[in-house]
Protein backbone atom coordinates (compact mmCIF):
# COMPACT_ATOMS: atom_id res chain seq x y z
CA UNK A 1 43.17 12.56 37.27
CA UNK A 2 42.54 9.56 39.66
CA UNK A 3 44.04 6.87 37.64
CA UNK A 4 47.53 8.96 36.93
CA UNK A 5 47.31 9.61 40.68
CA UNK A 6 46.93 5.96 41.90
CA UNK A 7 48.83 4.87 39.09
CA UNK A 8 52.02 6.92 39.55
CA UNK A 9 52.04 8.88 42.63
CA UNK A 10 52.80 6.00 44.14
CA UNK A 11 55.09 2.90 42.76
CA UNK A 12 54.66 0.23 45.83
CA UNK A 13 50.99 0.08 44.92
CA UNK A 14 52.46 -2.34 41.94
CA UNK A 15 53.91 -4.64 45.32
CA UNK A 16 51.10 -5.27 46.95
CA UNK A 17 51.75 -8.74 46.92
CA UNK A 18 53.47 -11.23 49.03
CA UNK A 19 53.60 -14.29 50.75
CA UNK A 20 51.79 -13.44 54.14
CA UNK A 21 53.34 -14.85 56.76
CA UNK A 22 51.77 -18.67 58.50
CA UNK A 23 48.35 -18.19 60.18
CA UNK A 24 47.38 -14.60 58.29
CA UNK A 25 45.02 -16.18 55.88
CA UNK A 26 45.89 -19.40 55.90
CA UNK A 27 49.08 -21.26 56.26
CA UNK A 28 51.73 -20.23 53.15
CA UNK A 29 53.81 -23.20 52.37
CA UNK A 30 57.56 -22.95 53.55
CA UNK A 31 58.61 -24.27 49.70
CA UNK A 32 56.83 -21.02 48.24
CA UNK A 33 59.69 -18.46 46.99
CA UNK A 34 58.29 -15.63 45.56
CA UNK A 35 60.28 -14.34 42.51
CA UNK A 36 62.18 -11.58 42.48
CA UNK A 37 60.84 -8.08 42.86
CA UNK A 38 57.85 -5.67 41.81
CA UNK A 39 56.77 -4.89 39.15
CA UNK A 40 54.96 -1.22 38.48
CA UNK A 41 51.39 -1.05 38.92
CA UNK A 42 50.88 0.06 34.89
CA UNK A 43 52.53 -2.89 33.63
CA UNK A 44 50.46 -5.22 36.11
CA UNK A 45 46.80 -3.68 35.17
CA UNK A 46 47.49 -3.43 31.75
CA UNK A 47 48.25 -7.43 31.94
CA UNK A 48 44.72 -7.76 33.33
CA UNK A 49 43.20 -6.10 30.50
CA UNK A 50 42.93 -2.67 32.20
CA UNK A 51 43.77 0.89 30.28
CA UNK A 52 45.44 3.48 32.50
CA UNK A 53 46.34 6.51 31.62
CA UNK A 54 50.08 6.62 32.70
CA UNK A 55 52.54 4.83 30.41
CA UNK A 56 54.72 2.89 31.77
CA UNK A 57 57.42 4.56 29.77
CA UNK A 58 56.72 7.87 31.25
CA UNK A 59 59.62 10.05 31.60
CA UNK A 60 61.10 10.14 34.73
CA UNK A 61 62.61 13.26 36.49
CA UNK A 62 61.33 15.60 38.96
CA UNK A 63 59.17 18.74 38.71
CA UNK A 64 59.40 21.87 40.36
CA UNK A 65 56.88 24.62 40.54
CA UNK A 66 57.92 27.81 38.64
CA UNK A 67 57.02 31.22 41.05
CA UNK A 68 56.15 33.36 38.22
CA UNK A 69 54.68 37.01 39.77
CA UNK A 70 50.88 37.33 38.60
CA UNK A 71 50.52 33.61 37.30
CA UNK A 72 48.06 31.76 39.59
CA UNK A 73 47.73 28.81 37.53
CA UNK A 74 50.30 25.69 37.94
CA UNK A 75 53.51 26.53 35.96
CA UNK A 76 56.62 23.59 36.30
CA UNK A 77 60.05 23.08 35.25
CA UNK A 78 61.18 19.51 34.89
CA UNK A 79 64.37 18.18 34.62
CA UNK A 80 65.49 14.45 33.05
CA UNK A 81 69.14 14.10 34.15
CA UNK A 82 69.78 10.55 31.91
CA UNK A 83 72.26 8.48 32.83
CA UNK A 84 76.21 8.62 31.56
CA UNK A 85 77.66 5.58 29.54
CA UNK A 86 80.97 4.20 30.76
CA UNK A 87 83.29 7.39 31.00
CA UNK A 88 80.94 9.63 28.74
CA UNK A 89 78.32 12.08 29.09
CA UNK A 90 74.41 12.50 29.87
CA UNK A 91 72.22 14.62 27.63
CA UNK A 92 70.17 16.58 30.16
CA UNK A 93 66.64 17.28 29.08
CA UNK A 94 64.69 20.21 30.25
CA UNK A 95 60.95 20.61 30.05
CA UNK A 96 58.95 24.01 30.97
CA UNK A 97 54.81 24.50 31.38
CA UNK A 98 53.32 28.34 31.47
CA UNK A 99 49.76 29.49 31.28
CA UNK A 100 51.63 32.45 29.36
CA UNK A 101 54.03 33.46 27.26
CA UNK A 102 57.55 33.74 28.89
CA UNK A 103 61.04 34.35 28.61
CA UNK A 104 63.23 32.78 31.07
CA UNK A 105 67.16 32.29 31.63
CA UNK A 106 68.48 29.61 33.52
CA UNK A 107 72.29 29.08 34.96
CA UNK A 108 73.85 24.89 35.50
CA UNK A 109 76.27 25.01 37.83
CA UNK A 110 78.62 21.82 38.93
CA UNK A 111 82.05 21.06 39.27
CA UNK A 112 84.29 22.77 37.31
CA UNK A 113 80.95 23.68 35.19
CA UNK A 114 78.83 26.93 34.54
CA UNK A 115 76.29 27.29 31.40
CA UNK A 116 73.93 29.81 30.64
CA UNK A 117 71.13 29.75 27.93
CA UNK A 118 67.64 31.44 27.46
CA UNK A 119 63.88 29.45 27.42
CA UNK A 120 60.82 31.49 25.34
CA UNK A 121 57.76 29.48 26.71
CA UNK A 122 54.38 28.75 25.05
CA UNK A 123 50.95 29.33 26.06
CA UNK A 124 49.65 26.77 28.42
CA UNK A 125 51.99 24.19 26.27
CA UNK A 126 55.11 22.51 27.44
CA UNK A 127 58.00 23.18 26.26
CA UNK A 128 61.08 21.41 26.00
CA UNK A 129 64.85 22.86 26.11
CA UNK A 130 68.58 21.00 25.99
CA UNK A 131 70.89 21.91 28.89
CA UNK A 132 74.39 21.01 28.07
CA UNK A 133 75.41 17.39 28.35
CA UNK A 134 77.29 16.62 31.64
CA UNK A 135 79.36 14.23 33.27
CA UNK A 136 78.16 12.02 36.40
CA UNK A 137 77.51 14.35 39.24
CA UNK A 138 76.07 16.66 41.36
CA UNK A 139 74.15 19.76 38.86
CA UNK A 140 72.30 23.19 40.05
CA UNK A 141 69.50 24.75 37.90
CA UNK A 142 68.29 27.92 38.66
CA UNK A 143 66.03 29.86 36.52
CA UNK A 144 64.85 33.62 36.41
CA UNK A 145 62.72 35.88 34.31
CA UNK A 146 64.25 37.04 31.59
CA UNK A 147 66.60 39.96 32.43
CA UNK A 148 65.74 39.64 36.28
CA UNK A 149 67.19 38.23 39.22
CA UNK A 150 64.87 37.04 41.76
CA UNK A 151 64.75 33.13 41.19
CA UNK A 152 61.43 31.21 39.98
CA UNK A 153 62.59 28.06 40.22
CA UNK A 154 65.75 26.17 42.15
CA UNK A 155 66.34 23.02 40.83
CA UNK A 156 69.42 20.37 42.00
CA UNK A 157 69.77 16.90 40.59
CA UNK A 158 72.13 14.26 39.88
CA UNK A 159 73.57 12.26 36.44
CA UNK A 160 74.12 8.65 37.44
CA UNK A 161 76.26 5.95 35.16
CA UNK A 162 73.44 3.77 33.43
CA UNK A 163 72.78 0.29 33.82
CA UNK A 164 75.34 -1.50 31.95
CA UNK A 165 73.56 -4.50 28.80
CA UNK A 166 75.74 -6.96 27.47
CA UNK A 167 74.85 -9.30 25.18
CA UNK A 168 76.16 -13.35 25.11
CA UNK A 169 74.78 -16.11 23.58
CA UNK A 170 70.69 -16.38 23.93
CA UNK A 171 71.33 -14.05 26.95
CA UNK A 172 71.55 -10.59 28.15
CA UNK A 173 72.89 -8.94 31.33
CA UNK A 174 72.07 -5.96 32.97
CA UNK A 175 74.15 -4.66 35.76
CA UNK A 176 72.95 -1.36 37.99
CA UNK A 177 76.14 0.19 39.78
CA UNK A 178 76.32 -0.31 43.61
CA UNK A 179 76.31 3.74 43.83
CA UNK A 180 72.98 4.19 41.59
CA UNK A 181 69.17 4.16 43.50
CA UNK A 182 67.36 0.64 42.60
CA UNK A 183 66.23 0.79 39.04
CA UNK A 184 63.93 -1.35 36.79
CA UNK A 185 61.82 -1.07 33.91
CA UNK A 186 60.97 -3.37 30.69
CA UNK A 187 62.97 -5.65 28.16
CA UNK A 188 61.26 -6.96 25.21
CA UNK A 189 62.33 -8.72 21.64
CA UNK A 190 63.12 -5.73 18.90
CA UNK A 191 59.23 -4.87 17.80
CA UNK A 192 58.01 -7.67 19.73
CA UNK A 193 54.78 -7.35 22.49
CA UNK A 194 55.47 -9.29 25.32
CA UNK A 195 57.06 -7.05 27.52
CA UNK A 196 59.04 -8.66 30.99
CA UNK A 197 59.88 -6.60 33.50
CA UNK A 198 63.47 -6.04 35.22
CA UNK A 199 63.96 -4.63 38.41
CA UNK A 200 67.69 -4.82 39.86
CA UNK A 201 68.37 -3.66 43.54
CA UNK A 202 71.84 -1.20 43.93
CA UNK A 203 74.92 -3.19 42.87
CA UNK A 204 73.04 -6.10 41.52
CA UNK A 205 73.31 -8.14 38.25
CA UNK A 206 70.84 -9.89 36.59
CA UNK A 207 70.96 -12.23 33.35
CA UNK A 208 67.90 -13.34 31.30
CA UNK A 209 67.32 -15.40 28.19
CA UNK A 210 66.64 -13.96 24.79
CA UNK A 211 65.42 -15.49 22.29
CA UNK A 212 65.38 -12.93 19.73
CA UNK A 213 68.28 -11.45 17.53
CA UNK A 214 67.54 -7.99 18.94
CA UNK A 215 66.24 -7.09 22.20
CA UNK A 216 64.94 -3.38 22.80
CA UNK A 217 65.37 -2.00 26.59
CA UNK A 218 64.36 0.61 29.04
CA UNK A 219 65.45 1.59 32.62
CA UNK A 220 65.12 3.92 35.06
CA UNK A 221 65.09 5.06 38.65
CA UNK A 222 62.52 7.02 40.77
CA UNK A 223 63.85 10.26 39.77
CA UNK A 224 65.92 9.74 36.27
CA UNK A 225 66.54 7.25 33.18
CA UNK A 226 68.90 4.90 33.63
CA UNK A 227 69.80 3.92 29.67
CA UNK A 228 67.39 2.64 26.80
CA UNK A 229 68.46 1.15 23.65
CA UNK A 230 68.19 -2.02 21.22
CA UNK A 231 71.22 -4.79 21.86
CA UNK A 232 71.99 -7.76 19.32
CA UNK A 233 71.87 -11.16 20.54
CA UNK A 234 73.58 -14.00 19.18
CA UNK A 235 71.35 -16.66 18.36
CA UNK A 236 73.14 -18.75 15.94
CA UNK A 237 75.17 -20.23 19.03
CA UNK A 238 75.97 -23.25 21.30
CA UNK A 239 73.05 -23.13 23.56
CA UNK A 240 70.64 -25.67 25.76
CA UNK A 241 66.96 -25.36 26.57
CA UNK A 242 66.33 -22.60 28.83
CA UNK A 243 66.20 -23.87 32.55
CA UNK A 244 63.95 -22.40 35.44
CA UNK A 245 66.73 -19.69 36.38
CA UNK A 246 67.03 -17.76 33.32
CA UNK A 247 63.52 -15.36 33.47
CA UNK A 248 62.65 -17.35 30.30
CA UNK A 249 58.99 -17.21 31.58
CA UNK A 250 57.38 -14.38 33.49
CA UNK A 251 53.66 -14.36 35.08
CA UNK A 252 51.75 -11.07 36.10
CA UNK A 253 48.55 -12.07 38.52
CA UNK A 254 45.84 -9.27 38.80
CA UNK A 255 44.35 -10.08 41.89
CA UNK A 256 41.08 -8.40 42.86
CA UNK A 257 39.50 -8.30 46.07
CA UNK A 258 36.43 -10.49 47.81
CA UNK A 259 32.90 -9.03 48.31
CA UNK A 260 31.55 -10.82 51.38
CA UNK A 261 31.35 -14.15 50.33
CA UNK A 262 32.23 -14.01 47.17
CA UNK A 263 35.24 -14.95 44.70
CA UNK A 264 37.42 -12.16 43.69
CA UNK A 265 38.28 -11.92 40.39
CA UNK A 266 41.85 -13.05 39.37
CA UNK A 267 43.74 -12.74 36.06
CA UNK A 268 47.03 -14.25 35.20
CA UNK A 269 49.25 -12.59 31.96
CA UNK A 270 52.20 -14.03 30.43
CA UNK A 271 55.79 -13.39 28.69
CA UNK A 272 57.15 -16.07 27.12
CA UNK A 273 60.86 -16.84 25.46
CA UNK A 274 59.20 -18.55 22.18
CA UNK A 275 61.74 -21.05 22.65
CA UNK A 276 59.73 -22.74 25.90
CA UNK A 277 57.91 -25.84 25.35
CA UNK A 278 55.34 -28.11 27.55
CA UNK A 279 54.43 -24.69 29.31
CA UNK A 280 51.98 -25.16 32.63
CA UNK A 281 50.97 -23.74 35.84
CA UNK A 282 49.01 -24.25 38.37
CA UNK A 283 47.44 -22.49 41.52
CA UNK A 284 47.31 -24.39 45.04
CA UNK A 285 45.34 -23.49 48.09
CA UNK A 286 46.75 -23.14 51.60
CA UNK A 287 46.20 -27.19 52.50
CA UNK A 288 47.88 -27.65 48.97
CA UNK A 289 44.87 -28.80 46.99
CA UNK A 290 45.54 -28.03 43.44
CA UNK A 291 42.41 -25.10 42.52
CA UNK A 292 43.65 -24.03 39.01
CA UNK A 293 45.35 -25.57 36.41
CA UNK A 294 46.55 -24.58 33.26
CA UNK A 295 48.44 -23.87 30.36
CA UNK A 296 50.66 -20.28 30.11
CA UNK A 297 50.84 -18.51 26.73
CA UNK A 298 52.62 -15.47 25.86
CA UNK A 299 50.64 -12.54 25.03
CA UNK A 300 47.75 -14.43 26.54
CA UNK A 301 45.73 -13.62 29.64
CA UNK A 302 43.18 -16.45 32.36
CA UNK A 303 40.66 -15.47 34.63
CA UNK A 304 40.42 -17.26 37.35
CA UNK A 305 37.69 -16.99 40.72
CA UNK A 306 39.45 -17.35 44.10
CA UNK A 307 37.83 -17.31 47.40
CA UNK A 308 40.17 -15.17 50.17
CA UNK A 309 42.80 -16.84 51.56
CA UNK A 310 46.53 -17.36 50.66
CA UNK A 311 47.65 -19.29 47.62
CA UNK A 312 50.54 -20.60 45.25
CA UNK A 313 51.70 -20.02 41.93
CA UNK A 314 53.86 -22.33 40.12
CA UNK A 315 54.67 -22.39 36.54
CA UNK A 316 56.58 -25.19 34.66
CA UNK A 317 58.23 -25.26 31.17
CA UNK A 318 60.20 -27.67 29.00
CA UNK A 319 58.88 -30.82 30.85
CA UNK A 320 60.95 -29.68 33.76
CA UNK A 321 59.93 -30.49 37.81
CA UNK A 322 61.42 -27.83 39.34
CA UNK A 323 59.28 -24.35 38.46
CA UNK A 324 60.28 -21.51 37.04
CA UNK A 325 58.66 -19.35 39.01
CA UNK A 326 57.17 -20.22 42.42
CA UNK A 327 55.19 -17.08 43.88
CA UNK A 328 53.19 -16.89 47.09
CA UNK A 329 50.11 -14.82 47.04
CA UNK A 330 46.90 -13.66 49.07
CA UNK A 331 43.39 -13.19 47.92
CA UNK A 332 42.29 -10.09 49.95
CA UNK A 333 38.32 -9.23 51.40
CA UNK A 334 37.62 -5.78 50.04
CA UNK A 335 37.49 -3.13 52.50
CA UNK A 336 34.26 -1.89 53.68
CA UNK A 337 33.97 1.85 52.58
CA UNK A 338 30.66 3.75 54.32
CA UNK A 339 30.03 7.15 53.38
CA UNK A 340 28.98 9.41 56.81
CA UNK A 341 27.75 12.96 57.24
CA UNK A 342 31.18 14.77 55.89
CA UNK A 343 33.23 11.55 56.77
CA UNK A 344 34.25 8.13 55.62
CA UNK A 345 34.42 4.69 57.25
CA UNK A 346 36.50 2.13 56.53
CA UNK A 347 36.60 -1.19 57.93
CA UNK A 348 39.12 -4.05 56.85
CA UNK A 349 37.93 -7.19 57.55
CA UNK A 350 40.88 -8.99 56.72
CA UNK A 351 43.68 -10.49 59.53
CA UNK A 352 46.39 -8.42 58.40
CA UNK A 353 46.56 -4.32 58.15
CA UNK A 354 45.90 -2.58 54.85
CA UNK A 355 46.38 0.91 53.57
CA UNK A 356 43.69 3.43 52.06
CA UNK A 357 44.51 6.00 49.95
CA UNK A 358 41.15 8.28 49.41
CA UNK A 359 40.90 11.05 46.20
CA UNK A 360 38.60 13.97 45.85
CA UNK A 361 36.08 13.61 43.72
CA UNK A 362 32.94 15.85 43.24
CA UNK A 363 33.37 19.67 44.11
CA UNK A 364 36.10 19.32 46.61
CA UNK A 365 39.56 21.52 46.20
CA UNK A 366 41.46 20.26 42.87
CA UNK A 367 44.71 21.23 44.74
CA UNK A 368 43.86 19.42 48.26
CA UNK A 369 42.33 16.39 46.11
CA UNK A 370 44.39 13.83 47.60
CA UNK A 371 45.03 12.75 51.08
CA UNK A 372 47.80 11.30 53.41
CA UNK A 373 47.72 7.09 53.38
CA UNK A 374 45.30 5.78 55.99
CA UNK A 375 46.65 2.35 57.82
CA UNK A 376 43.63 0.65 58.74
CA UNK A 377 44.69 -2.80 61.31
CA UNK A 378 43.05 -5.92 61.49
CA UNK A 379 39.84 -6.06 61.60
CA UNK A 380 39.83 -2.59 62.59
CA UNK A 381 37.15 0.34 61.31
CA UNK A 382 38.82 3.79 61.28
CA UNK A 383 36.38 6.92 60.36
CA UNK A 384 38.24 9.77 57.88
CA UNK A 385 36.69 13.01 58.12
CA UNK A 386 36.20 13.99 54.17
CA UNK A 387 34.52 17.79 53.13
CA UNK A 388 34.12 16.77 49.51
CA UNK A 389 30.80 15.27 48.23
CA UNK A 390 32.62 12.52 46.73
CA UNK A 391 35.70 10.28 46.71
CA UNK A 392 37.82 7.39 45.20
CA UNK A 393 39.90 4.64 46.89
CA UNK A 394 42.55 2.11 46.59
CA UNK A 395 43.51 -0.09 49.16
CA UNK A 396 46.61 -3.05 49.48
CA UNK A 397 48.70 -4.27 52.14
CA UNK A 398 50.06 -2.28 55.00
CA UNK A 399 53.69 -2.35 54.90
CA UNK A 400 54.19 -4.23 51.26
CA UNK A 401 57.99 -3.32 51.49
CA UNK A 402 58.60 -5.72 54.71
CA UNK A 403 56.99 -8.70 52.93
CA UNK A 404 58.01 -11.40 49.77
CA UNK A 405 57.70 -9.43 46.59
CA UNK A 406 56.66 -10.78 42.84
CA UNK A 407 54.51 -9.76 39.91
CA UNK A 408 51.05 -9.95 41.83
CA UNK A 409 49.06 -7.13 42.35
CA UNK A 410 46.30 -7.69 45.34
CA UNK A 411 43.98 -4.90 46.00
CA UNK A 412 41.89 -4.76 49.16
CA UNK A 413 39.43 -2.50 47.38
CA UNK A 414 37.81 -2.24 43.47
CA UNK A 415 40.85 -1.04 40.78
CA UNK A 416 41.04 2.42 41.21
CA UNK A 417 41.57 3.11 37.86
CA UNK A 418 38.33 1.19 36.72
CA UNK A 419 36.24 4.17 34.94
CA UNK A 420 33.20 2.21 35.48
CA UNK A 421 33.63 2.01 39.50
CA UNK A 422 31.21 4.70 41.09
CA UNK A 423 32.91 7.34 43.70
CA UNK A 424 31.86 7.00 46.87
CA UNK A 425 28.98 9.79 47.49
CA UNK A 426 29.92 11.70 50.91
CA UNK A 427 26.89 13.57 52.25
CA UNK A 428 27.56 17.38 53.38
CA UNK A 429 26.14 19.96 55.59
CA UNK A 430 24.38 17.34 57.30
């Protein structure tokens, strides 16, 4: 339960990271660009080595709760709108949970559109259902008991146009139309392992090298898919080596938290175009002392021990001076977390706000298990009142949004998802 709720209930966890701004941690050299954007939190842990329990190719759409009379367990209808291809259509996909056996009708309404059809549920399985393919759009889905008309579920939702993929020579570009929500997701070489991630803001274009003949694909937004496929790529063309602006190289850092005194752990993952050669990288500290050296491989993972404080990345490739990527990052103290009689405190000993997210653990409610955010300041200790004999955290920077974004996760607390981590023991009735 915990690791599907930090891992997905949440994306910006997977943004944590950032180049803090001069005199938070250290001083973050002005030359230090962070690449582009985030990355989701699965994709970073499972570059450390960590196994979550979300995929990162979960399905996106959103669920509703289904108000079926006499059914007191959780019953949902979810809908995955797709995405339409140039002028075509989406193929809507439906997807129904019941404790019980039921019969239900549903009506899709739109523009110029109304369809009918019927849903037989199974017994505490889900179930899934094809509503009829639509244009892009505005849709309504309402669904009733069989027969009946009093509504268990009212659904709206919208069919975007999907990312466009072309293909050119050792390249591919993916475009996300200025009306669709930000989207992003994974590209990798057909059957290959090394996954790099994409992530392209409204409107914006993006194109990376490929060194493979095929390259498989998959997008989406917050709420639906956004296209997924396999695309040839010429290979057999006139080409040069790939230079420091064409994503040819693409570093995940996993970026635990300090204890005290102590170095945090930190792991670096790569992806790498197997046409790169002379791959490096190393890690500077905020007076720009070289701390870490190395060399990348794709598929491969480093652990490195770093003291708090703020740092740079920079990786190199094909005996090139300029980087190819160039990310600023921050090695954050872990979060003090002392249980209380029927509360929590938390104190951040760290210059710069984070946020703490707190899960039930123990006997407490399974549907009140998780609680609002807590922002806890600079140095600050704020005390959470908590009626459950136990409880999970995960803390990261307050406000990740208004800072530099890359592919570095930095936690201010243990990984949440770590089975191994003991829950926090809250004493009660004290």
């Amino acid at each position: 339960m915990r690791q599907q709720r930090f891992a997905t209930g949440r994306r910006f966890i997977g943004v944590v990271v950032l180049a803090v701004t001069a005199g938070v941690l250290g001083t973050v050299p002005a030359s230090a660009t962070p690449v582009s954007v985030p990355a989701p939190v699965e994709r970073l842990a499972e570059a450390a080595g960590h196994d979550l329990v979300a995929q990162k190719h979960d399905r996106a759409g959103e669920r509703h709760a289904l108000a079926i009379p006499g059914e007191d367990d959780e019953a949902w209808l979810d809908v995955d709108p797709g995405c339409a291809t140039g002028t075509g259509k989406a193929k809507v996909a439906g997807y129904v949970y019941t404790p019980t056996k039921v019969k239900l009708d549903y009506v899709l309404t739109g523009t110029g559109l109304r369809k009918t059809g019927t849903v037989k549920t199974k017994a505490d399985r889900p179930v899934s259902f094809s509503l009829p393919s639509v244009r892009t759009g505005s849709y309504h889905l309402t669904v009733a008991l069989h027969g009946r008309t009093d509504l268990v579920a009212d659904a709206t939702f919208d069919v975007l146009p999907c990312v466009t993929v072309k293909a050119s020579c050792r390249a591919v570009t993916f475009t996300n139309p200025a009306g669709n929500p930000a989207a992003y997701g994974l590209y990798r070489g057909h059957k290959k392992n090394q996954d790099f991630e994409l992530d392209l803001a409204p409107g914006a274009s993006l194109t990376v090298r490929a060194d493979h003949s095929k390259i498989d694909y998959d997008l989406t937004s917050d709420d639906s898919g956004l296209g997924n496929g396999t695309i040839k790529v010429k290979q057999s063309c006139k080409h040069g080596a790939a230079q420091p602006d064409s994503h040819a190289l693409q570093t995940t850092g996993y970026v635990g938290c300090a204890q005290s005194a102590a170095k945090a752990d930190v792991q670096l993952g790569w992806s790498a175009q197997p046409s790169l050669k002379k791959l490096r990288f190393e890690v500077l500290d905020a007076q720009q002392a070289v701390v870490a050296k190395g060399t990348p491989k794709g598929g491969r993972e480093k652990d490195l021990s770093l003291a708090a404080g703020s740092y740079t990345y920079r990786s190199y490739a094909n005996g090139l001076a300029k980087p190819f990527e160039d990310v600023a990052f921050v090695v954050l103290g872990c979060v003090e977390i002392t249980p209380r009689c029927e509360a929590i405190e938390l104190r951040n000993p760290n210059p710069i706000g984070v946020v703490v997210e707190l899960e039930t653990a123990g006997d407490g409610d399974p549907d009140e298990d998780y609680v609002d955010p807590v922002t806890v300041g600079a140095g600050q200790t704020v005390t959470v009142p908590w009626q459950s004999t136990g409880a999970y955290a995960a803390a990261y920077l307050d406000d990740p949004t208004s800072l530099s974004q890359s592919y570095f996760l930095s936690l201010a607390s243990p990984a949440p998802w770590d089975e191994d981590s003991p829950e926090i023991v809250v004493p009660q009735n004290c």
